[in-house]
N, C-alpha and C. Protein backbone atom coordinates (compact mmCIF):
# COMPACT_ATOMS: atom_id res chain seq x y z
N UNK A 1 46.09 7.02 11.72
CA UNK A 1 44.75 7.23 12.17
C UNK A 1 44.40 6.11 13.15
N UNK A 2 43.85 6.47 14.00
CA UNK A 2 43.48 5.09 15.29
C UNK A 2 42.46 4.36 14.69
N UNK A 3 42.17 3.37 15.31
CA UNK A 3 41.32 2.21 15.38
C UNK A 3 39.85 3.15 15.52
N UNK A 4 39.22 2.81 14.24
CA UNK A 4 37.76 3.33 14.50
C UNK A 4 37.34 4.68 14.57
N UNK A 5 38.32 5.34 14.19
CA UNK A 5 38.38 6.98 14.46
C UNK A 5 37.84 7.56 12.59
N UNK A 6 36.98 8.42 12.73
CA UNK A 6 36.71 8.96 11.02
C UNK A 6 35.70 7.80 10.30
N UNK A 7 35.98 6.69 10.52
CA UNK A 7 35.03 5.63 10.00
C UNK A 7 33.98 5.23 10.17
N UNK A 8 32.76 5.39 9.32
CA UNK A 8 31.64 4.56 9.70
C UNK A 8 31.74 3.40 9.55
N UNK A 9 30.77 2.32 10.56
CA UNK A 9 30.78 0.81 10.72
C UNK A 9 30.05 0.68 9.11
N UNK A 10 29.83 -0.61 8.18
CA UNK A 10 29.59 -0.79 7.21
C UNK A 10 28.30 -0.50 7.81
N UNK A 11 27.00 0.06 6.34
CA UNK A 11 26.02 -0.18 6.84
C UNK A 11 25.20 -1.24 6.84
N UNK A 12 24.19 -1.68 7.01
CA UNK A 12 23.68 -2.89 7.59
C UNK A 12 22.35 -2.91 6.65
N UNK A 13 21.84 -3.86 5.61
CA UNK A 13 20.47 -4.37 4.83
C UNK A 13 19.37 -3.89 5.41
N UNK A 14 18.78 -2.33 5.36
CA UNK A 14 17.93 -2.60 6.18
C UNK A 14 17.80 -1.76 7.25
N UNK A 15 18.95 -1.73 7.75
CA UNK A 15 18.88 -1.05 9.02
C UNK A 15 18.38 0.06 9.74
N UNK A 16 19.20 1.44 9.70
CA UNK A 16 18.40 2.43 10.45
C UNK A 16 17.48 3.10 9.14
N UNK A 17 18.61 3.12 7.50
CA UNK A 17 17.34 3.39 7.30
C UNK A 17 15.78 3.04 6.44
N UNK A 18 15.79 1.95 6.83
CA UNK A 18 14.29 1.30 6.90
C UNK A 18 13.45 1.82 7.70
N UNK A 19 14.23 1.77 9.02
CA UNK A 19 13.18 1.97 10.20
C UNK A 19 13.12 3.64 10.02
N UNK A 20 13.25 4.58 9.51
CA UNK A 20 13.26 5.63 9.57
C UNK A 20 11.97 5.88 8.21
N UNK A 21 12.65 5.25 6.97
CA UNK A 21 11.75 4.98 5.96
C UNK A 21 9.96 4.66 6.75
N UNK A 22 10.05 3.57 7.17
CA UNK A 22 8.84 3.22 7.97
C UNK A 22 8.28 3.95 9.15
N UNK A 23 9.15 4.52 9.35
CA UNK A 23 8.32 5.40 10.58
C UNK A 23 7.97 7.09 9.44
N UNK A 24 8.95 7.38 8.77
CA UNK A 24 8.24 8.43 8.20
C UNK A 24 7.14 8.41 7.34
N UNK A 25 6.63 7.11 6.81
CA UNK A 25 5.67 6.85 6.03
C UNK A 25 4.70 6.66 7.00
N UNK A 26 4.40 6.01 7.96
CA UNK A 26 3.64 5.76 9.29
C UNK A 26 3.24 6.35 9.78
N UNK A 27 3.99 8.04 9.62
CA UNK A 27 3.59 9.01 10.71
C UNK A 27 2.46 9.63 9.76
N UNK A 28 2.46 9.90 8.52
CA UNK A 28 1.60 10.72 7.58
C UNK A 28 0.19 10.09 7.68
N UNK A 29 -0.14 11.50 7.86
CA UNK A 29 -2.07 11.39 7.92
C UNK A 29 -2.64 10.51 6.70
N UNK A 30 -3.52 9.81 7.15
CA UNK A 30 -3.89 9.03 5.88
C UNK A 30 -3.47 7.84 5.04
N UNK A 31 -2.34 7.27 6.22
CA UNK A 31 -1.45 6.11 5.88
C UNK A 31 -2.07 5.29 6.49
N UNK A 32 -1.45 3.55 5.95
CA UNK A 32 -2.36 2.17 6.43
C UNK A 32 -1.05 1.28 5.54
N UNK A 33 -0.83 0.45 6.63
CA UNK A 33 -0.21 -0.85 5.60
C UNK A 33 -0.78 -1.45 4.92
N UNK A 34 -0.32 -1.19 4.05
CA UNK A 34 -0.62 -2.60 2.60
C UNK A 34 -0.01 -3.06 1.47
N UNK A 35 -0.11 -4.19 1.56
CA UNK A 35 0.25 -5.39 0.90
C UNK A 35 0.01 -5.40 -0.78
N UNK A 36 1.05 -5.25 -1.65
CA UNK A 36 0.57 -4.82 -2.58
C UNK A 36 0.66 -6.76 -3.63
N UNK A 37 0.22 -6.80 -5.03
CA UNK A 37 0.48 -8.47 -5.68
C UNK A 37 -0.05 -8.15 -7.20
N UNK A 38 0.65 -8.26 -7.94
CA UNK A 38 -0.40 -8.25 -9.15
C UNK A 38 -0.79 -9.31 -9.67
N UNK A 39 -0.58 -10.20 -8.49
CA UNK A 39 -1.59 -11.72 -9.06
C UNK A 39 -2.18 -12.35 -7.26
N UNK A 40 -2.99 -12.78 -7.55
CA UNK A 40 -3.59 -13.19 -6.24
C UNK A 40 -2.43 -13.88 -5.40
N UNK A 41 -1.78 -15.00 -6.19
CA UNK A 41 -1.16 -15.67 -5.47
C UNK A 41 0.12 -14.89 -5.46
N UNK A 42 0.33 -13.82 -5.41
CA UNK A 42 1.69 -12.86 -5.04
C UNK A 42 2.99 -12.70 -6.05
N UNK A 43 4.18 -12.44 -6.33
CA UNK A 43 4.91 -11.94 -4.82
C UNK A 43 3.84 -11.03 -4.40
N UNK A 44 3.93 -11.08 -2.96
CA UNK A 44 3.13 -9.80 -2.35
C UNK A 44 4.68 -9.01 -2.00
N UNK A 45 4.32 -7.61 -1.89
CA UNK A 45 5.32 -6.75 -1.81
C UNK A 45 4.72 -6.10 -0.57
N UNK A 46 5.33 -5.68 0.28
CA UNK A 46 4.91 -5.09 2.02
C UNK A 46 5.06 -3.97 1.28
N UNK A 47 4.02 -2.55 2.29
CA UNK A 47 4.10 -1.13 2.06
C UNK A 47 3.08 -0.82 2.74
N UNK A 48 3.25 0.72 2.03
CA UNK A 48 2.10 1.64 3.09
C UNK A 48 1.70 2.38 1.76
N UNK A 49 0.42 2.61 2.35
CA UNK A 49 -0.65 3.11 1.28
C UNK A 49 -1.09 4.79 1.63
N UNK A 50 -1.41 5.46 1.20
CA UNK A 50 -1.85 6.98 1.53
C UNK A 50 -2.53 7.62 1.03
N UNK A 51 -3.61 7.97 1.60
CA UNK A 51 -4.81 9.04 0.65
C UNK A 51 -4.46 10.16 0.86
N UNK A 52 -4.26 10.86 -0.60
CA UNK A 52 -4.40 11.80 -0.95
C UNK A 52 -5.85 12.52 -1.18
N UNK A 53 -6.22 13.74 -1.70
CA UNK A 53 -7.44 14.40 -1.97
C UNK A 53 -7.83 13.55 -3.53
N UNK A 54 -7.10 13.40 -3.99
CA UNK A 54 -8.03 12.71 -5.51
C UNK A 54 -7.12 11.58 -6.11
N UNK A 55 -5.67 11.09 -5.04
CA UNK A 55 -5.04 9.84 -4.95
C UNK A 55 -4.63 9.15 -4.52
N UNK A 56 -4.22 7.55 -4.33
CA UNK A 56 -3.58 7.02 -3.29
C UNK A 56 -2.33 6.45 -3.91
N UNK A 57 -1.44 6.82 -3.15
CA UNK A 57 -0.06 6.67 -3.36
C UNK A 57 -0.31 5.34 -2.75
N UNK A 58 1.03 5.06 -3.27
CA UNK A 58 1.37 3.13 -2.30
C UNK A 58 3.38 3.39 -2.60
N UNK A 59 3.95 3.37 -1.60
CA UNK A 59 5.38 3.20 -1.33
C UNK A 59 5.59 1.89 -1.06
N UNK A 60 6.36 1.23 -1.50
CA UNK A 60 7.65 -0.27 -1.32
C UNK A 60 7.96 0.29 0.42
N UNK A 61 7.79 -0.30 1.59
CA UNK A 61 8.33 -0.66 2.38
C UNK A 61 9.73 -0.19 2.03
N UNK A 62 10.68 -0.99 1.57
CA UNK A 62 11.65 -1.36 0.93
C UNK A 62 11.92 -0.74 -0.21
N UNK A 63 13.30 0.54 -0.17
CA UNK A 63 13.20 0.98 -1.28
C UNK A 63 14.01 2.53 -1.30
N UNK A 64 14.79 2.67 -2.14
CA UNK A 64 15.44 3.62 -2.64
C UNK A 64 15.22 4.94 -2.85
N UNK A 65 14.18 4.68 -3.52
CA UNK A 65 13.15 5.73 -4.09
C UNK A 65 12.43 6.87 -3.09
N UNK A 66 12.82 8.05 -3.24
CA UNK A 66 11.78 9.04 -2.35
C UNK A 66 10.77 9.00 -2.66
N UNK A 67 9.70 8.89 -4.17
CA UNK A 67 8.95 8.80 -4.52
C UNK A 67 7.74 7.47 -4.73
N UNK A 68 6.58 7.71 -4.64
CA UNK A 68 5.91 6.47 -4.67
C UNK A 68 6.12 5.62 -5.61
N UNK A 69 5.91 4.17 -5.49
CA UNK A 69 6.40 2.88 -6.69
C UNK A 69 4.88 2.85 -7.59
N UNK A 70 3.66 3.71 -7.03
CA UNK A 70 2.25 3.11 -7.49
C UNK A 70 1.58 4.44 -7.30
N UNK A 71 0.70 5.10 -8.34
CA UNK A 71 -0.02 6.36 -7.89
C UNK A 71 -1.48 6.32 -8.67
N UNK A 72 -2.25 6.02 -7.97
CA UNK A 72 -3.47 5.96 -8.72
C UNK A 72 -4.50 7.01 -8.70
N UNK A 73 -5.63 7.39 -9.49
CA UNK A 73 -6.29 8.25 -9.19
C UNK A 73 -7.63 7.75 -8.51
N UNK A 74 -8.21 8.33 -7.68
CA UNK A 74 -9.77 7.77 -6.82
C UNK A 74 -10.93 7.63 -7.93
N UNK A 75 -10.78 8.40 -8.84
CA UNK A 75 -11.73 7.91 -9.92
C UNK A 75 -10.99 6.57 -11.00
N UNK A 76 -9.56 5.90 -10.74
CA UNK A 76 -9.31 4.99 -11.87
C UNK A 76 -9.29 3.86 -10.50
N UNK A 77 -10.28 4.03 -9.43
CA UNK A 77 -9.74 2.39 -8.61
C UNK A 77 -11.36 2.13 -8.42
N UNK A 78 -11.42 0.51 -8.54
CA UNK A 78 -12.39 0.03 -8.52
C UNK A 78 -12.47 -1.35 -7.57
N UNK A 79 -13.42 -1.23 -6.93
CA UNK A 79 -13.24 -2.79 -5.64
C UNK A 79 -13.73 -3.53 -6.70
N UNK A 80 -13.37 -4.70 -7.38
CA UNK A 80 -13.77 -5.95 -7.64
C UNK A 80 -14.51 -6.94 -6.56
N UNK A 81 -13.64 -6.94 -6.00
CA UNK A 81 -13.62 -8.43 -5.75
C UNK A 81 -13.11 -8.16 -4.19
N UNK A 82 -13.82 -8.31 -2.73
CA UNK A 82 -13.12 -8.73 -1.31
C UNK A 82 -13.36 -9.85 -0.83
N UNK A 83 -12.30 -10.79 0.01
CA UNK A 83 -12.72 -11.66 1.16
C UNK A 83 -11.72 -11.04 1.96
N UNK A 84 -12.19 -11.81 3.27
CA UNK A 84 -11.32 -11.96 4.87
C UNK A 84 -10.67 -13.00 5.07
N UNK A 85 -9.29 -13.28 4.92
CA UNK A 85 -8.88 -14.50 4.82
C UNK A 85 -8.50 -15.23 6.13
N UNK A 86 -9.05 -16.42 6.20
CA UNK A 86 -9.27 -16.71 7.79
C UNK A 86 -8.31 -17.99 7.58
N UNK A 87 -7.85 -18.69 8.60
CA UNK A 87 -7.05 -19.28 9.30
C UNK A 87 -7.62 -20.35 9.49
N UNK A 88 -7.77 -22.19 9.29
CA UNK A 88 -8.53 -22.81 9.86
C UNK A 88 -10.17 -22.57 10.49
N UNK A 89 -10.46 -21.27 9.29
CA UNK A 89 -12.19 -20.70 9.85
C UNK A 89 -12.11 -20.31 10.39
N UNK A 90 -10.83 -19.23 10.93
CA UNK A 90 -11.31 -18.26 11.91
C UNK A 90 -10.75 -17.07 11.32
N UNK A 91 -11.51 -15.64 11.50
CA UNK A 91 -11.07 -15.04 10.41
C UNK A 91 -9.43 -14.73 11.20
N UNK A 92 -8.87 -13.67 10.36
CA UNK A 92 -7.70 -13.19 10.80
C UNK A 92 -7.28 -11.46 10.98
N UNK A 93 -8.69 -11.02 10.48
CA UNK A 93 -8.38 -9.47 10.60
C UNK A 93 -8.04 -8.98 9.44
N UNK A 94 -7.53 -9.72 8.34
CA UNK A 94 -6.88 -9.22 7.21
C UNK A 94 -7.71 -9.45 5.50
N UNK A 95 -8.16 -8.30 5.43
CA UNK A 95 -8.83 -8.05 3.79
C UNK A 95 -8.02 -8.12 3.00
N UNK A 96 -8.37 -9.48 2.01
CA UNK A 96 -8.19 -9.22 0.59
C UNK A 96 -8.99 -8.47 -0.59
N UNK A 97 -8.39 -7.43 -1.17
CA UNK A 97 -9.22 -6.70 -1.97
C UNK A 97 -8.60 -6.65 -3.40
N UNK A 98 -9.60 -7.04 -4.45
CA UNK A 98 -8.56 -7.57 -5.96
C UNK A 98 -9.43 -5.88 -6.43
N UNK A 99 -8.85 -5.31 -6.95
CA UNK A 99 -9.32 -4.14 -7.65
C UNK A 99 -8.49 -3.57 -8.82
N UNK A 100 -10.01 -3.19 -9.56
CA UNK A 100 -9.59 -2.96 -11.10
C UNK A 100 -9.05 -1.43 -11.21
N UNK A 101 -7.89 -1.44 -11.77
CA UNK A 101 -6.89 0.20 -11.44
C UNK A 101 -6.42 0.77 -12.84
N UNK A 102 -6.18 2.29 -12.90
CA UNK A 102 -6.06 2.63 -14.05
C UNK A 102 -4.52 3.40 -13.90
N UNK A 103 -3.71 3.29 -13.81
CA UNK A 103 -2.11 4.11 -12.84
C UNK A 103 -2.42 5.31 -13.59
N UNK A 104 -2.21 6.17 -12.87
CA UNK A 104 -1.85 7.64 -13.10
C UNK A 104 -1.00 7.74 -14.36
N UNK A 105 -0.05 7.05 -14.74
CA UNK A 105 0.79 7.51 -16.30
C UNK A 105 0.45 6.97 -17.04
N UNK A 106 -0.87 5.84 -17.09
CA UNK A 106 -0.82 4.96 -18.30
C UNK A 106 -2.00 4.94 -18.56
N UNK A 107 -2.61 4.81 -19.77
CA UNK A 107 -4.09 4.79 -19.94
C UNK A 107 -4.96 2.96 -19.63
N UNK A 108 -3.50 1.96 -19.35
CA UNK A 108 -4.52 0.63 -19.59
C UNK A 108 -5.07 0.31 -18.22
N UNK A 109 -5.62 -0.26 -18.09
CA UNK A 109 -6.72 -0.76 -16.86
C UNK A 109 -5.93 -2.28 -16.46
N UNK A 110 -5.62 -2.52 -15.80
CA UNK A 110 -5.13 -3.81 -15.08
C UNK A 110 -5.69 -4.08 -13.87
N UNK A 111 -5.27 -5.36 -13.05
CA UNK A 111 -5.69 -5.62 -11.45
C UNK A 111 -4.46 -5.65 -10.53
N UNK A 112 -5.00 -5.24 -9.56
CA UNK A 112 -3.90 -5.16 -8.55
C UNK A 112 -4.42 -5.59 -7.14
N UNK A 113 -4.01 -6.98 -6.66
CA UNK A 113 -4.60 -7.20 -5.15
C UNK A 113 -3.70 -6.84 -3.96
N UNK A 114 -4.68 -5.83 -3.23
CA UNK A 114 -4.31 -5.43 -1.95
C UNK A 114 -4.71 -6.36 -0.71
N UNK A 115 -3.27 -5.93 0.35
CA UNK A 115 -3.87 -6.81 1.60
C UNK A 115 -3.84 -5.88 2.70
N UNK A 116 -4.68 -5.68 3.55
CA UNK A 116 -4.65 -4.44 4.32
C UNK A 116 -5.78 -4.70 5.37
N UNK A 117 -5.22 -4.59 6.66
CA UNK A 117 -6.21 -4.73 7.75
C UNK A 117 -7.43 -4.42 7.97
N UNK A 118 -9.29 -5.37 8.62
CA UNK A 118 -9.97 -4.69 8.15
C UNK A 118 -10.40 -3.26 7.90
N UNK A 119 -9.99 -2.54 9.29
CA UNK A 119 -10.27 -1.16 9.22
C UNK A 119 -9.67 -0.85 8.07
N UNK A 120 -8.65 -0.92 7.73
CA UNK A 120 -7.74 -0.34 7.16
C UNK A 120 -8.50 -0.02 5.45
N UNK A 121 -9.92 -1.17 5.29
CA UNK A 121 -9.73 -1.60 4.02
C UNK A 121 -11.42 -0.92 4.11
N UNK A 122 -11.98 -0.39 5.65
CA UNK A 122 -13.64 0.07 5.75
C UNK A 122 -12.72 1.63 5.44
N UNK A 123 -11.43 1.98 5.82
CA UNK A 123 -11.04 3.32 5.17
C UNK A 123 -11.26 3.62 3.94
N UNK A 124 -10.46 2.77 3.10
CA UNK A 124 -10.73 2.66 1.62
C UNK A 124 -11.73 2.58 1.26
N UNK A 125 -12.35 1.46 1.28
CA UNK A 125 -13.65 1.87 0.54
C UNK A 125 -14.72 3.11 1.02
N UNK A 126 -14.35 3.82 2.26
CA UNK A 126 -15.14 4.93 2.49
C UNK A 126 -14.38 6.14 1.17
N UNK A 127 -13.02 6.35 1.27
CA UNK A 127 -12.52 7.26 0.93
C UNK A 127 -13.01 7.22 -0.96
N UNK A 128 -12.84 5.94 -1.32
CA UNK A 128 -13.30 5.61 -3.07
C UNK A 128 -14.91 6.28 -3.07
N UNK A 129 -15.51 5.88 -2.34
CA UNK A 129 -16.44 5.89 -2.15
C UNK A 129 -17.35 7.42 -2.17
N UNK A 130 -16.28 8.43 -1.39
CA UNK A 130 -16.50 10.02 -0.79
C UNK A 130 -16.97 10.95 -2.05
N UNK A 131 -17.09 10.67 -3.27
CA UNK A 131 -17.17 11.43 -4.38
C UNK A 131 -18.92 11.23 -4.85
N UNK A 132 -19.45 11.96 -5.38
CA UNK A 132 -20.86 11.48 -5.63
C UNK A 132 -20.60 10.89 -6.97
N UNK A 133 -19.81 10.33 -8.13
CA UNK A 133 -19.85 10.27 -9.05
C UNK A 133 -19.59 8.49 -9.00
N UNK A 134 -19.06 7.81 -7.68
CA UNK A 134 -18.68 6.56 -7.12
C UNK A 134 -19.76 5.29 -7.53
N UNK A 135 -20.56 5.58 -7.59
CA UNK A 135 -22.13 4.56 -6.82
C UNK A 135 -21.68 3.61 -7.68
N UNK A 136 -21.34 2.27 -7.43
CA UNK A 136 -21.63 1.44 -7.95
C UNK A 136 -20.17 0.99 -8.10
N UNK A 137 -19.35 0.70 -7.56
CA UNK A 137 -17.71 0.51 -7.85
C UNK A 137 -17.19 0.24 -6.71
N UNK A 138 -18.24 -0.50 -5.88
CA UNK A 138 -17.11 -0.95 -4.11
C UNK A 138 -18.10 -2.09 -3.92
N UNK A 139 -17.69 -3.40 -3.99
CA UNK A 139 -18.31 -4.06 -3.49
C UNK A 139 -18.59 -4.29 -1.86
């Protein structure tokens, strides 16, 4: 057999398909990066977030899985807690949002802080928000 003939090159950490991963999550209506932590001070885990009609998925950036790593329902998410975390006092564009969550398979209530650009985060709280049963659960 010749040199390089029949063989794929090894594949590469990452490589094409990440960027394929990330662009197919990117392209879907209703997507936004974000930063997922279940403690303020992190690991933060990179991803993309997605509204659904009554959930928001959150996918690992990074990751094996066809399926989402996080699925919550719009009635189990609650804004606690936001700032804008700024840079030497200047802001930076980027919302921190600590919110109280109930996951779709489990009945306990935990926190989970998101990081997600501002628009990204006047989406969210519009979309939590879209239900008349909401009032009082977005700071």
């Amino acid at each position: 057999m010749g040199r390089g003939r029949g063989r794929r090159p090894p594949a590469r950490p990452g490589g094409p398909a990440l960027g394929s991963r990330t662009a197919s999550l990117g392209r879907r209506v209703g997507s936004f990066d974000c930063a997922l932590a279940d403690r303020r001070d992190g690991p933060w885990v990179r991803g993309v977030a997605q509204y659904g009609a009554t959930r928001l998925y959150w996918w690992r950036r990074v990751s094996l899985l066809p399926r989402p790593a996080r699925v919550w329902t719009r009635a189990g998410i609650t804004v606690v807690e936001r700032h804008v975390v700024t840079v030497d006092d200047v802001p930076t564009g980027v919302v921190l949002a600590r919110c109280r969550v109930v996951p779709e398979r489990h009945d306990s209530v935990h926190e989970v802080h998101l990081r997600m650009s501002a628009e990204a985060y006047a989406g969210f709280t519009s979309w939590i928000e879209a239900t008349p049963s909401r009032v009082g659960t977005v700071i």
